[in-house]
PDB file of N, CA and C in Angstrom:
ATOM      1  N   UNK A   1     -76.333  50.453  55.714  1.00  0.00           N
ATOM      2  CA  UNK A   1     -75.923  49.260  55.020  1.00  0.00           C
ATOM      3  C   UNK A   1     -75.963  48.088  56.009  1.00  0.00           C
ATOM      4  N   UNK A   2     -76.683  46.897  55.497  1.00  0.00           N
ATOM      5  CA  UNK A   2     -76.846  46.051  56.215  1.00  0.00           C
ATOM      6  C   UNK A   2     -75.779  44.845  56.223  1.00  0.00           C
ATOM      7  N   UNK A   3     -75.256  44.432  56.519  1.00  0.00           N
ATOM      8  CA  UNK A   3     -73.992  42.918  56.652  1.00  0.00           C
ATOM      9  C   UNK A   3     -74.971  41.708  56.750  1.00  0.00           C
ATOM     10  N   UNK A   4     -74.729  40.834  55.574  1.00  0.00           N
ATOM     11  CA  UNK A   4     -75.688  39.519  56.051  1.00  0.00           C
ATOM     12  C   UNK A   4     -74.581  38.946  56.530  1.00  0.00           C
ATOM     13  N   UNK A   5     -74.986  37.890  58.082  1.00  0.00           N
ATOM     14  CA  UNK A   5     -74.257  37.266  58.584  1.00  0.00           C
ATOM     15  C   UNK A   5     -73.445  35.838  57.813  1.00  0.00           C
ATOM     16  N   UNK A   6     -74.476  35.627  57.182  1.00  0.00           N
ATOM     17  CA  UNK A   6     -74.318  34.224  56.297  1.00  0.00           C
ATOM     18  C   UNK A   6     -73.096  34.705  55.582  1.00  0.00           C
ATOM     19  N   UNK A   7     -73.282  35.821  54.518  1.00  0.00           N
ATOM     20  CA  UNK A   7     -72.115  36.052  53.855  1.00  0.00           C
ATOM     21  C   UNK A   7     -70.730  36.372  54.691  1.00  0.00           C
ATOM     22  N   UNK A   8     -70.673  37.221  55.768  1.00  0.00           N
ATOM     23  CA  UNK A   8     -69.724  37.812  56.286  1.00  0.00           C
ATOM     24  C   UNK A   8     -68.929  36.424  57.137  1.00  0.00           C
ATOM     25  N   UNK A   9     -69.894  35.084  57.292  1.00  0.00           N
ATOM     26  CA  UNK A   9     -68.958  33.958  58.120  1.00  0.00           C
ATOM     27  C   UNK A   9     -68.472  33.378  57.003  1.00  0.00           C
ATOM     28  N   UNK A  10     -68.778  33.301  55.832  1.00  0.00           N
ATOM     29  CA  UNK A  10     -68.547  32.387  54.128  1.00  0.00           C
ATOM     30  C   UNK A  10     -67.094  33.108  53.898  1.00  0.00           C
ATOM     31  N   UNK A  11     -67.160  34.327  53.907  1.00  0.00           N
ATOM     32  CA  UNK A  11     -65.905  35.178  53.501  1.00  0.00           C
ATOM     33  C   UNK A  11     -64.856  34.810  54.982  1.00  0.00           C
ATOM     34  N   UNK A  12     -65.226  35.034  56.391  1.00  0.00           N
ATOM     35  CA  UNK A  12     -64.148  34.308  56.832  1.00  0.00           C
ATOM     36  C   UNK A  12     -63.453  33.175  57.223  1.00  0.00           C
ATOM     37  N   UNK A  13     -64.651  32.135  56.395  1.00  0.00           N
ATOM     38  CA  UNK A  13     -64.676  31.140  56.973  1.00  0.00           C
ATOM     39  C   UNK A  13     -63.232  30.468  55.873  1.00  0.00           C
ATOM     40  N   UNK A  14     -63.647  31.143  54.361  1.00  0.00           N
ATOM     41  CA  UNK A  14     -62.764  30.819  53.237  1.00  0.00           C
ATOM     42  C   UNK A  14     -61.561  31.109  53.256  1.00  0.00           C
ATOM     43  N   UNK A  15     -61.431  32.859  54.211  1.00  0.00           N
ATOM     44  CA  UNK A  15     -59.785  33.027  54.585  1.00  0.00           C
ATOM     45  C   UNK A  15     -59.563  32.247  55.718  1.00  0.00           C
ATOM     46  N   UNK A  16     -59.897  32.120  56.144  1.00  0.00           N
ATOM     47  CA  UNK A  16     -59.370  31.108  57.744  1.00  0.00           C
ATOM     48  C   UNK A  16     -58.900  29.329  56.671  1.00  0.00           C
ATOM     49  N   UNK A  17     -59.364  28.835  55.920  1.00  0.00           N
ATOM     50  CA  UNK A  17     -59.548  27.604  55.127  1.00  0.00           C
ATOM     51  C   UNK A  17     -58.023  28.506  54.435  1.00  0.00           C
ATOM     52  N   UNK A  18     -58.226  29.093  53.639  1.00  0.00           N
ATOM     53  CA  UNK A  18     -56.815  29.653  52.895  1.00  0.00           C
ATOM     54  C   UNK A  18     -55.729  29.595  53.376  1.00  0.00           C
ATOM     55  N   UNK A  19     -55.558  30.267  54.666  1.00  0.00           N
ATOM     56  CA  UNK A  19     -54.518  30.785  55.516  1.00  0.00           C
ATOM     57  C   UNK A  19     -54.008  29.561  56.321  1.00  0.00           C
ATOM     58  N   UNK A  20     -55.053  28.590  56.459  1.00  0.00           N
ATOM     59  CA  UNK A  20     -54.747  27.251  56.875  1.00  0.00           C
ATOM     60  C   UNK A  20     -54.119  26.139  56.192  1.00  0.00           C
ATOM     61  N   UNK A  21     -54.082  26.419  54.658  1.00  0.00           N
ATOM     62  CA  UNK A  21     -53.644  25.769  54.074  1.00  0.00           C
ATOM     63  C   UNK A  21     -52.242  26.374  53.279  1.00  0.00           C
ATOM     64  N   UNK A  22     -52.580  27.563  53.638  1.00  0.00           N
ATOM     65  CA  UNK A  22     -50.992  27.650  53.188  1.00  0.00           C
ATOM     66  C   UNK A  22     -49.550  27.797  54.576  1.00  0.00           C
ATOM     67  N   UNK A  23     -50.618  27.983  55.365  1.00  0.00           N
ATOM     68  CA  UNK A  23     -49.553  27.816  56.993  1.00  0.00           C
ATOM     69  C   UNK A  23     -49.073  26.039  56.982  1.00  0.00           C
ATOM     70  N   UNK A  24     -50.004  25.325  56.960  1.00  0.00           N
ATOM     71  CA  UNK A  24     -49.837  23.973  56.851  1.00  0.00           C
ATOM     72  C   UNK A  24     -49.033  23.569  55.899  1.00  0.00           C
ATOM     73  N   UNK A  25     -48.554  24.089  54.520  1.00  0.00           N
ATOM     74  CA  UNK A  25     -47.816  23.668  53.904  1.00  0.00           C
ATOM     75  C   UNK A  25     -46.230  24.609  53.962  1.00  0.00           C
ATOM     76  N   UNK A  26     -46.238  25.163  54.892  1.00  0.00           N
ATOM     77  CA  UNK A  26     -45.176  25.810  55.244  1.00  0.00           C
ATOM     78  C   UNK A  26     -44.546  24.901  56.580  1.00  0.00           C
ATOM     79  N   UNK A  27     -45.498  24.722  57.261  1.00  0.00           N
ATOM     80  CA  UNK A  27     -45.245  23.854  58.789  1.00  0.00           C
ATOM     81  C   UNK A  27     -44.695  22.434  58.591  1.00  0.00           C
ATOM     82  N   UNK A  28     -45.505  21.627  57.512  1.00  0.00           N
ATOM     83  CA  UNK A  28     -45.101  20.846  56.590  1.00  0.00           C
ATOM     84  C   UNK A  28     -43.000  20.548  56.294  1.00  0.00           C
ATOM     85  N   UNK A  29     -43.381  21.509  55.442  1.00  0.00           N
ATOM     86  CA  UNK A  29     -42.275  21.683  54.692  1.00  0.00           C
ATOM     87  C   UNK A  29     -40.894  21.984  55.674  1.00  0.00           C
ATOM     88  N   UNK A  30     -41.130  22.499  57.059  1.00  0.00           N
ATOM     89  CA  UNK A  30     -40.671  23.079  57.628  1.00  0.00           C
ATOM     90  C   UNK A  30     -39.697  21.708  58.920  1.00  0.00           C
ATOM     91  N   UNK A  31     -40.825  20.026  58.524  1.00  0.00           N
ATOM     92  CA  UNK A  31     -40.452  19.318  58.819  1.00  0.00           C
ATOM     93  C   UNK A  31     -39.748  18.338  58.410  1.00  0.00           C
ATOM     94  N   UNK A  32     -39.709  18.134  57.048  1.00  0.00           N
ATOM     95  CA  UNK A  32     -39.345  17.120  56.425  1.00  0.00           C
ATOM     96  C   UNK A  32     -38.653  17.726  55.440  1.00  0.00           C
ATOM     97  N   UNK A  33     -37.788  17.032  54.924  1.00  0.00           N
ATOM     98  CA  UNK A  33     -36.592  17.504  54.194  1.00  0.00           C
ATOM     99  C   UNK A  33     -36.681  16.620  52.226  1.00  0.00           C
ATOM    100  N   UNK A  34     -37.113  17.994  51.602  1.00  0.00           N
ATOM    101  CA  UNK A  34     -37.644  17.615  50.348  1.00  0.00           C
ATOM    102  C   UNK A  34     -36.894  16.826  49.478  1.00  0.00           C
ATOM    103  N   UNK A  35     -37.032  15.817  48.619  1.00  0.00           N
ATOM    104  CA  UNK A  35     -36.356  15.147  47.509  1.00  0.00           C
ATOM    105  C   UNK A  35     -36.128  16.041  46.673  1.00  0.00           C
ATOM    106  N   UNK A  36     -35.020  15.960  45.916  1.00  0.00           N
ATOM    107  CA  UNK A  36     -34.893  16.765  44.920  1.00  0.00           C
ATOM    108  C   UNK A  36     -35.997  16.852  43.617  1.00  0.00           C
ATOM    109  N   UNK A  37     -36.773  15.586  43.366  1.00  0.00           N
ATOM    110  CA  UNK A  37     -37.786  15.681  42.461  1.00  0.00           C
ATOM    111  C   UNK A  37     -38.703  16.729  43.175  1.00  0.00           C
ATOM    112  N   UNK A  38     -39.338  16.461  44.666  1.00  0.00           N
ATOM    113  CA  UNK A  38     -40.097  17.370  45.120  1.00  0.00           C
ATOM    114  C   UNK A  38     -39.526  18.874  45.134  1.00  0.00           C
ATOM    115  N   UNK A  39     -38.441  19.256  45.523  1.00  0.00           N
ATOM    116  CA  UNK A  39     -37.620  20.451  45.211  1.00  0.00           C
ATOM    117  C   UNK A  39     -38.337  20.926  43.764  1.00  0.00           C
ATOM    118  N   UNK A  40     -37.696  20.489  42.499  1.00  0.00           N
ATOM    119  CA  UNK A  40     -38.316  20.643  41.171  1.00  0.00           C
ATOM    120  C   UNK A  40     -39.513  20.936  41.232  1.00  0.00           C
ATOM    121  N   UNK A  41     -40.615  19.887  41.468  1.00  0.00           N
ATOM    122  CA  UNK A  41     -41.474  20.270  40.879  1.00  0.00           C
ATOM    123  C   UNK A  41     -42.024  21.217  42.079  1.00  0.00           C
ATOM    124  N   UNK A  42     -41.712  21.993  43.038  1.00  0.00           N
ATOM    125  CA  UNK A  42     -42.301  23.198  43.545  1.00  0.00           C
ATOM    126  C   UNK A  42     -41.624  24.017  42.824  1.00  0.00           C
ATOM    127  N   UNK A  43     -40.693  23.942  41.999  1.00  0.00           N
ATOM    128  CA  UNK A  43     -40.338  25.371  41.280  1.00  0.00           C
ATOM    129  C   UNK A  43     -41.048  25.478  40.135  1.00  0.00           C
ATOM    130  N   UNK A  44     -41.400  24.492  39.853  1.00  0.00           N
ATOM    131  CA  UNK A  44     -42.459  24.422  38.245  1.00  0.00           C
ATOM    132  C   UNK A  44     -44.018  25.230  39.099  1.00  0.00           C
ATOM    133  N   UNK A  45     -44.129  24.634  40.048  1.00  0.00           N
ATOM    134  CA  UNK A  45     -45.444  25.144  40.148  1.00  0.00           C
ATOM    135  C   UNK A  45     -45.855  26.980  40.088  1.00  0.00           C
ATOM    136  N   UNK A  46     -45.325  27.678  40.464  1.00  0.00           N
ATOM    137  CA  UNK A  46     -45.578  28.933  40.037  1.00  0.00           C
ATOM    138  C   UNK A  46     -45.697  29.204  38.294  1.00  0.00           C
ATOM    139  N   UNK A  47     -44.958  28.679  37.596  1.00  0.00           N
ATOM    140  CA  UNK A  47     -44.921  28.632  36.312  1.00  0.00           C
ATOM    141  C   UNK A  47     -46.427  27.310  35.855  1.00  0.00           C
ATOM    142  N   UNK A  48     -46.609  26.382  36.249  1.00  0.00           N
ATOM    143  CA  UNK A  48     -48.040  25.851  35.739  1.00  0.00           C
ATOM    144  C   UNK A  48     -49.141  26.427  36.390  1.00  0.00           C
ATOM    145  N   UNK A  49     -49.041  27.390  37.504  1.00  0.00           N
ATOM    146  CA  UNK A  49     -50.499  28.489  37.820  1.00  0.00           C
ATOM    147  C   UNK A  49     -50.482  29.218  37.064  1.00  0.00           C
ATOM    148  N   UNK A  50     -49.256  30.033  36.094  1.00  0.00           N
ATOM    149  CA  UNK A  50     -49.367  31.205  35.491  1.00  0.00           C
ATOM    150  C   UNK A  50     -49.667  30.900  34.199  1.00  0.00           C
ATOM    151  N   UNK A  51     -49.693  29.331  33.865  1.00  0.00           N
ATOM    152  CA  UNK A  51     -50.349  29.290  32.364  1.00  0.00           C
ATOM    153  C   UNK A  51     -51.627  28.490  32.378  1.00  0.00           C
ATOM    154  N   UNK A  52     -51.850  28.385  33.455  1.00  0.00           N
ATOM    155  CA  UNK A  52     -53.217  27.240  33.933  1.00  0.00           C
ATOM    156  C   UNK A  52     -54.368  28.524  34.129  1.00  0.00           C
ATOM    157  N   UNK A  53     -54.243  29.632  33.970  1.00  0.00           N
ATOM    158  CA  UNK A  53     -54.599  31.300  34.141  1.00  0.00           C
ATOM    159  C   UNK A  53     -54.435  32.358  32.955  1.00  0.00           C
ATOM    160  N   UNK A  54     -53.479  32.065  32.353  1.00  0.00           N
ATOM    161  CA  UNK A  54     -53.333  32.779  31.033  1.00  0.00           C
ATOM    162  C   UNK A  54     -54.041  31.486  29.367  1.00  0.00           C
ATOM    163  N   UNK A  55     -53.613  30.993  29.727  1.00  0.00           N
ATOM    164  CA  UNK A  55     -53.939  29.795  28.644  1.00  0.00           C
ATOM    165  C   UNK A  55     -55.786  29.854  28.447  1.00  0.00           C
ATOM    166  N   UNK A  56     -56.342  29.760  29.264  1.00  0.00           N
ATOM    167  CA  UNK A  56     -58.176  30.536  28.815  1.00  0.00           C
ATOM    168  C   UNK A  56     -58.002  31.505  28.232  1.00  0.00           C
ATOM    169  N   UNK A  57     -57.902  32.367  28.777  1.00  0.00           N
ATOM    170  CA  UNK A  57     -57.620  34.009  27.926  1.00  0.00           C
ATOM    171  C   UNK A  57     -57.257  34.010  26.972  1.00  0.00           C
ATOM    172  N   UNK A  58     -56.210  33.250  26.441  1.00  0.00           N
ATOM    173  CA  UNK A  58     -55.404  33.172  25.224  1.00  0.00           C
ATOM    174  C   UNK A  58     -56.202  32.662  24.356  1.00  0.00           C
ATOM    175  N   UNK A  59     -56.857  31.779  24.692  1.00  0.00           N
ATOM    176  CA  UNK A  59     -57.966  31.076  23.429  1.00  0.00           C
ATOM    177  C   UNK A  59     -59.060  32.153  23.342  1.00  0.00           C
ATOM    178  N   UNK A  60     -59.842  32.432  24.213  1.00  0.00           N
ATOM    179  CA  UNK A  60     -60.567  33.262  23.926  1.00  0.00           C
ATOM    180  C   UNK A  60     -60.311  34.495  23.275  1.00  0.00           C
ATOM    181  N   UNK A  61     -58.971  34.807  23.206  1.00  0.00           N
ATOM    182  CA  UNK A  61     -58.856  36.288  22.407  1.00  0.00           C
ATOM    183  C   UNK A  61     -58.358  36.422  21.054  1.00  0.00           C
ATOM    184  N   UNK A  62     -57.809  35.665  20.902  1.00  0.00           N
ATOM    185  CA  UNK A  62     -58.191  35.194  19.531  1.00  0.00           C
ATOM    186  C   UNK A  62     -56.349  35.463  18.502  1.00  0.00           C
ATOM    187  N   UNK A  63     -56.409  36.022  17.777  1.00  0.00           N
ATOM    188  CA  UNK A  63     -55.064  36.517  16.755  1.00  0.00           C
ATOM    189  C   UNK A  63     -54.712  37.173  17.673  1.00  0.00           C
ATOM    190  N   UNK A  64     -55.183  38.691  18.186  1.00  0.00           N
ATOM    191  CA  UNK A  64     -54.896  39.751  18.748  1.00  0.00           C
ATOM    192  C   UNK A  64     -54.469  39.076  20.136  1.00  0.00           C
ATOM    193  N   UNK A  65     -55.029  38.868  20.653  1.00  0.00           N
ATOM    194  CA  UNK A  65     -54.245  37.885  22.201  1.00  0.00           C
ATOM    195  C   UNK A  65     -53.003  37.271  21.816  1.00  0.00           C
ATOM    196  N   UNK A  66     -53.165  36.261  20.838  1.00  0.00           N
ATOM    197  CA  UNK A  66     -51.791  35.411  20.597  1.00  0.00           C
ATOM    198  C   UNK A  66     -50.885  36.218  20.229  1.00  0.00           C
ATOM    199  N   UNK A  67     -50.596  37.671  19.349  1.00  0.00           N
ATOM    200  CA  UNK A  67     -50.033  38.362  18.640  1.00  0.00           C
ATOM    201  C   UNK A  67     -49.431  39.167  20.408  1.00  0.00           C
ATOM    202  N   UNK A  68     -50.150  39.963  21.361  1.00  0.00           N
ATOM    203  CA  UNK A  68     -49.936  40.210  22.194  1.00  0.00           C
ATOM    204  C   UNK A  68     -49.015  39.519  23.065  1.00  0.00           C
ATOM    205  N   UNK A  69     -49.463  38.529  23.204  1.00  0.00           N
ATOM    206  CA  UNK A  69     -48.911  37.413  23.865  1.00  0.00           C
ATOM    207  C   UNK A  69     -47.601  36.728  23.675  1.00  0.00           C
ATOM    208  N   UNK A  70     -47.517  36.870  22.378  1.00  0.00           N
ATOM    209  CA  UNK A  70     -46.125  36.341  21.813  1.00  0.00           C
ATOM    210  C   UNK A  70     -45.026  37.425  21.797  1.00  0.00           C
ATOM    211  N   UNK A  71     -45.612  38.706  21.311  1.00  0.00           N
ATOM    212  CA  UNK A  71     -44.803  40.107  22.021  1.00  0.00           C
ATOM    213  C   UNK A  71     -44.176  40.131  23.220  1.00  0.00           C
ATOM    214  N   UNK A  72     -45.220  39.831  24.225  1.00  0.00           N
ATOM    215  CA  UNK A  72     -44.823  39.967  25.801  1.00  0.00           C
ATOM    216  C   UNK A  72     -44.005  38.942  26.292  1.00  0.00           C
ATOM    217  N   UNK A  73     -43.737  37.655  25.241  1.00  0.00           N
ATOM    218  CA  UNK A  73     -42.762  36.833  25.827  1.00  0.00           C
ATOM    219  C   UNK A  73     -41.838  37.157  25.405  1.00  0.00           C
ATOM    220  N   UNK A  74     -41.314  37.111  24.425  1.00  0.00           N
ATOM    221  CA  UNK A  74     -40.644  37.691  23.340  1.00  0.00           C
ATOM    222  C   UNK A  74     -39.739  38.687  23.939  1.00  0.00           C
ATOM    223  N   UNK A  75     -40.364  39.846  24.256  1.00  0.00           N
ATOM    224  CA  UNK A  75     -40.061  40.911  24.997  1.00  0.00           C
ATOM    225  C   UNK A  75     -39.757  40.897  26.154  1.00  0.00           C
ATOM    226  N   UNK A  76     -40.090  39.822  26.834  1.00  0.00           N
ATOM    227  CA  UNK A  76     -39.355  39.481  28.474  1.00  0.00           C
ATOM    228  C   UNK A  76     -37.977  38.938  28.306  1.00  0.00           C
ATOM    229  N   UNK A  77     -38.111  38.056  27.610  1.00  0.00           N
ATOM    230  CA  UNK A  77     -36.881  37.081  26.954  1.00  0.00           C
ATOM    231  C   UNK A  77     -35.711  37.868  26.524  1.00  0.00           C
ATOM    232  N   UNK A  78     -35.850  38.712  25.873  1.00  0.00           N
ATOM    233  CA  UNK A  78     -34.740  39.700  25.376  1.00  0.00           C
ATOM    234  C   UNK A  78     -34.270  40.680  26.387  1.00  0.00           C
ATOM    235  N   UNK A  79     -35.372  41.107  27.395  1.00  0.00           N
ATOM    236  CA  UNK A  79     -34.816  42.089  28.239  1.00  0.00           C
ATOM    237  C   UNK A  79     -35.118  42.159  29.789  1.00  0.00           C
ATOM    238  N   UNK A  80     -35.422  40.810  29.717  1.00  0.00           N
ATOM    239  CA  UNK A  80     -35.471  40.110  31.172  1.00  0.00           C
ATOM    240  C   UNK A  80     -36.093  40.988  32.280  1.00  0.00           C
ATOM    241  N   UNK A  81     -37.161  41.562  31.596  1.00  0.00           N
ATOM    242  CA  UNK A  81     -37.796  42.853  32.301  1.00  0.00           C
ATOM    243  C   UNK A  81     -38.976  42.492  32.371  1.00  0.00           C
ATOM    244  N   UNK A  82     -39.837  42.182  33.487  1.00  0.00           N
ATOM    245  CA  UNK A  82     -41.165  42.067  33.276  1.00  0.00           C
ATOM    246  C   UNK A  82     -42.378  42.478  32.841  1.00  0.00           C
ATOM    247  N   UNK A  83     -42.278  43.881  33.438  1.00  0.00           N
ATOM    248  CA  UNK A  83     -42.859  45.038  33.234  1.00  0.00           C
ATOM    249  C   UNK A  83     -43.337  45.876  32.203  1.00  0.00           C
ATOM    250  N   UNK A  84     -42.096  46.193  31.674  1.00  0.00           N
ATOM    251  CA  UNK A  84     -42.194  46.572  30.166  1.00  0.00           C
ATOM    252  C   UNK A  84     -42.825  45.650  29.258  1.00  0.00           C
ATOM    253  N   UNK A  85     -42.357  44.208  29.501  1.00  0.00           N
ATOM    254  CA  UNK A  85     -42.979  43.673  28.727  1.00  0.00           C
ATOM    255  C   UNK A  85     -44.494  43.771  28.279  1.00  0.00           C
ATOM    256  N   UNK A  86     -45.022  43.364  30.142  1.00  0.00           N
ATOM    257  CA  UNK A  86     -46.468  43.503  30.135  1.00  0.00           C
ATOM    258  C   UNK A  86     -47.214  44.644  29.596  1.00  0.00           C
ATOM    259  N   UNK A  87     -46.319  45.864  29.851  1.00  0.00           N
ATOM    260  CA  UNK A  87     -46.948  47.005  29.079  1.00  0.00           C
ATOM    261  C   UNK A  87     -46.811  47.269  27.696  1.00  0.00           C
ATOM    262  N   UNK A  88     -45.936  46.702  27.327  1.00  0.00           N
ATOM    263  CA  UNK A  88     -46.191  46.288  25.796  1.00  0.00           C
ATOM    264  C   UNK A  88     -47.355  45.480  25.355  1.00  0.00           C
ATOM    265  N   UNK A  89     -47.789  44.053  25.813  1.00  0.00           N
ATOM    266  CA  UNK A  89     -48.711  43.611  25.258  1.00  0.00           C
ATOM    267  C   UNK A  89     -49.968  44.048  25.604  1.00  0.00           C
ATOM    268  N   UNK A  90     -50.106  44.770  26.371  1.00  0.00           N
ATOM    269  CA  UNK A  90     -51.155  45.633  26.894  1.00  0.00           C
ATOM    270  C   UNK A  90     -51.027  47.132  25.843  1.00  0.00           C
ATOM    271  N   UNK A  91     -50.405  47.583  25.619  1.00  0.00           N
ATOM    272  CA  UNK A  91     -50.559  48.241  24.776  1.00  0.00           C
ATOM    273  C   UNK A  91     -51.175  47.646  23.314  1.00  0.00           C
ATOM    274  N   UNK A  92     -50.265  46.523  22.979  1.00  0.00           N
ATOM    275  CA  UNK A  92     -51.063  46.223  21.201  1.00  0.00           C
ATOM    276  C   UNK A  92     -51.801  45.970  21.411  1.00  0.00           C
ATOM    277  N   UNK A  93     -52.483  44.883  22.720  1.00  0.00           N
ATOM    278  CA  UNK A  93     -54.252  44.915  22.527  1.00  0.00           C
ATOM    279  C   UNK A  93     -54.866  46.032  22.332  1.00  0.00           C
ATOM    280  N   UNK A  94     -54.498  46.965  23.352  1.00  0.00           N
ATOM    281  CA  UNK A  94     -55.288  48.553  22.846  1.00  0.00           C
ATOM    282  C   UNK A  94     -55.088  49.005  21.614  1.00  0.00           C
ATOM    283  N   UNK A  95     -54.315  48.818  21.151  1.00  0.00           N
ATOM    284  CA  UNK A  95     -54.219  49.580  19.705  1.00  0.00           C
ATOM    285  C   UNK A  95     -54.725  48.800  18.522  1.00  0.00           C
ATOM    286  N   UNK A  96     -54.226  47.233  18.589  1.00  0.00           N
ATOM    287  CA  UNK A  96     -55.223  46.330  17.914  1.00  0.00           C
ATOM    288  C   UNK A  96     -56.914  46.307  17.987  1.00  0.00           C
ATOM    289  N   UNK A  97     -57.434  46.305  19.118  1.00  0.00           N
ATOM    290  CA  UNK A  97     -58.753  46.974  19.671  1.00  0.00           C
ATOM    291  C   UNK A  97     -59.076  48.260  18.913  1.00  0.00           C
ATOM    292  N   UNK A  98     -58.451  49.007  18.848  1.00  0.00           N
ATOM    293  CA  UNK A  98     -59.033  50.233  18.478  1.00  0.00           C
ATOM    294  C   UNK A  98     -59.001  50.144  16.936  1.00  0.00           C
ATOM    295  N   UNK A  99     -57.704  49.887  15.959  1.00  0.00           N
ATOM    296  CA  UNK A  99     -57.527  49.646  15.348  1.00  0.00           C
ATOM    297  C   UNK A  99     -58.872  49.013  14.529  1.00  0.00           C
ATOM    298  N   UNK A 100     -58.885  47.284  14.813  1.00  0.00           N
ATOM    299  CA  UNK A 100     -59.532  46.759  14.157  1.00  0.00           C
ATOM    300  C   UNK A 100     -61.022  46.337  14.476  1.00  0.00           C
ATOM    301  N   UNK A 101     -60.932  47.151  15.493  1.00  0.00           N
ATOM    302  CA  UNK A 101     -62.578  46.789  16.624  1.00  0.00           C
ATOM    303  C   UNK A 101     -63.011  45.273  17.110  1.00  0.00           C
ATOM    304  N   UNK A 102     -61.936  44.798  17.366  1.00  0.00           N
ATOM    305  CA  UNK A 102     -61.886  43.498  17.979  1.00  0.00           C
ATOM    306  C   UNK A 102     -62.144  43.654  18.925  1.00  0.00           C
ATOM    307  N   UNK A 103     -62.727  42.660  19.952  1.00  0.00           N
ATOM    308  CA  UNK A 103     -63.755  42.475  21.042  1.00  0.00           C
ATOM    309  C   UNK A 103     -62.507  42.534  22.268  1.00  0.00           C
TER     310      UNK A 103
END
C-alpha cells in the first residue's frame, strides 16, 4: 500500500489547523474574562451545532424522520435520558422502514 504524500500532509495539515483553533480559543478564553451575554451565547452554541446537523436530515426524511424525531424529543423530555431516547427513534425508523418501505 502506497501513502500519497499530498494526501497524508492535507490530513495533517487540517488536524494541526483544528487543534489550533480550538487550543486558541481555550488560551483565549483563558485570558479575558467573559460578559455574561458572551457566557450565554457559548452555552447556546452546542445546542445551534446540534440542530444546524440534524435539521438537513429532518427535511430530507420526510413523515417518518419527523415522527422519529418528535418521539426522541419527546422521550428525552420525559425521562431526561438520552440514550433511550435515541434508541427509540432509531428504532421507529427501522420499523417504519420496514413497515412501509420508505427510503
Amino acid at each position: 500500500m502506497r501513502i500519497d504524500p499530498v494526501a497524508l500532509l492535507t490530513i495533517l495539515g487540517m488536524g494541526a489547523v483544528t487543534y489550533a483553533t480550538r487550543i486558541g480559543g481555550f488560551w483565549l478564553l483563558g485570558r479575558v474574562t467573559p460578559t455574561k451575554r458572551v457566557e450565554a451565547w457559548m452555552r447556546a452554541i452546542p445546542g445551534a451545532v446540534l440542530v444546524s446537523l440534524i435539521a438537513p436530515a429532518l427535511l430530507v426524511a420526510g413523515v417518518v424522520g419527523f415522527i422519529a424525531a418528535t418521539a426522541t424529543v419527546l422521550i428525552a423530555a420525559r425521562t431526561h435520558r438520552l440514550l433511550p431516547a435515541l434508541v427509540a427513534g432509531v428504532v421507529i425508523v427501522a420499523v417504519a422502514r420496514l413497515v412501509f418501505h420508505a427510503g
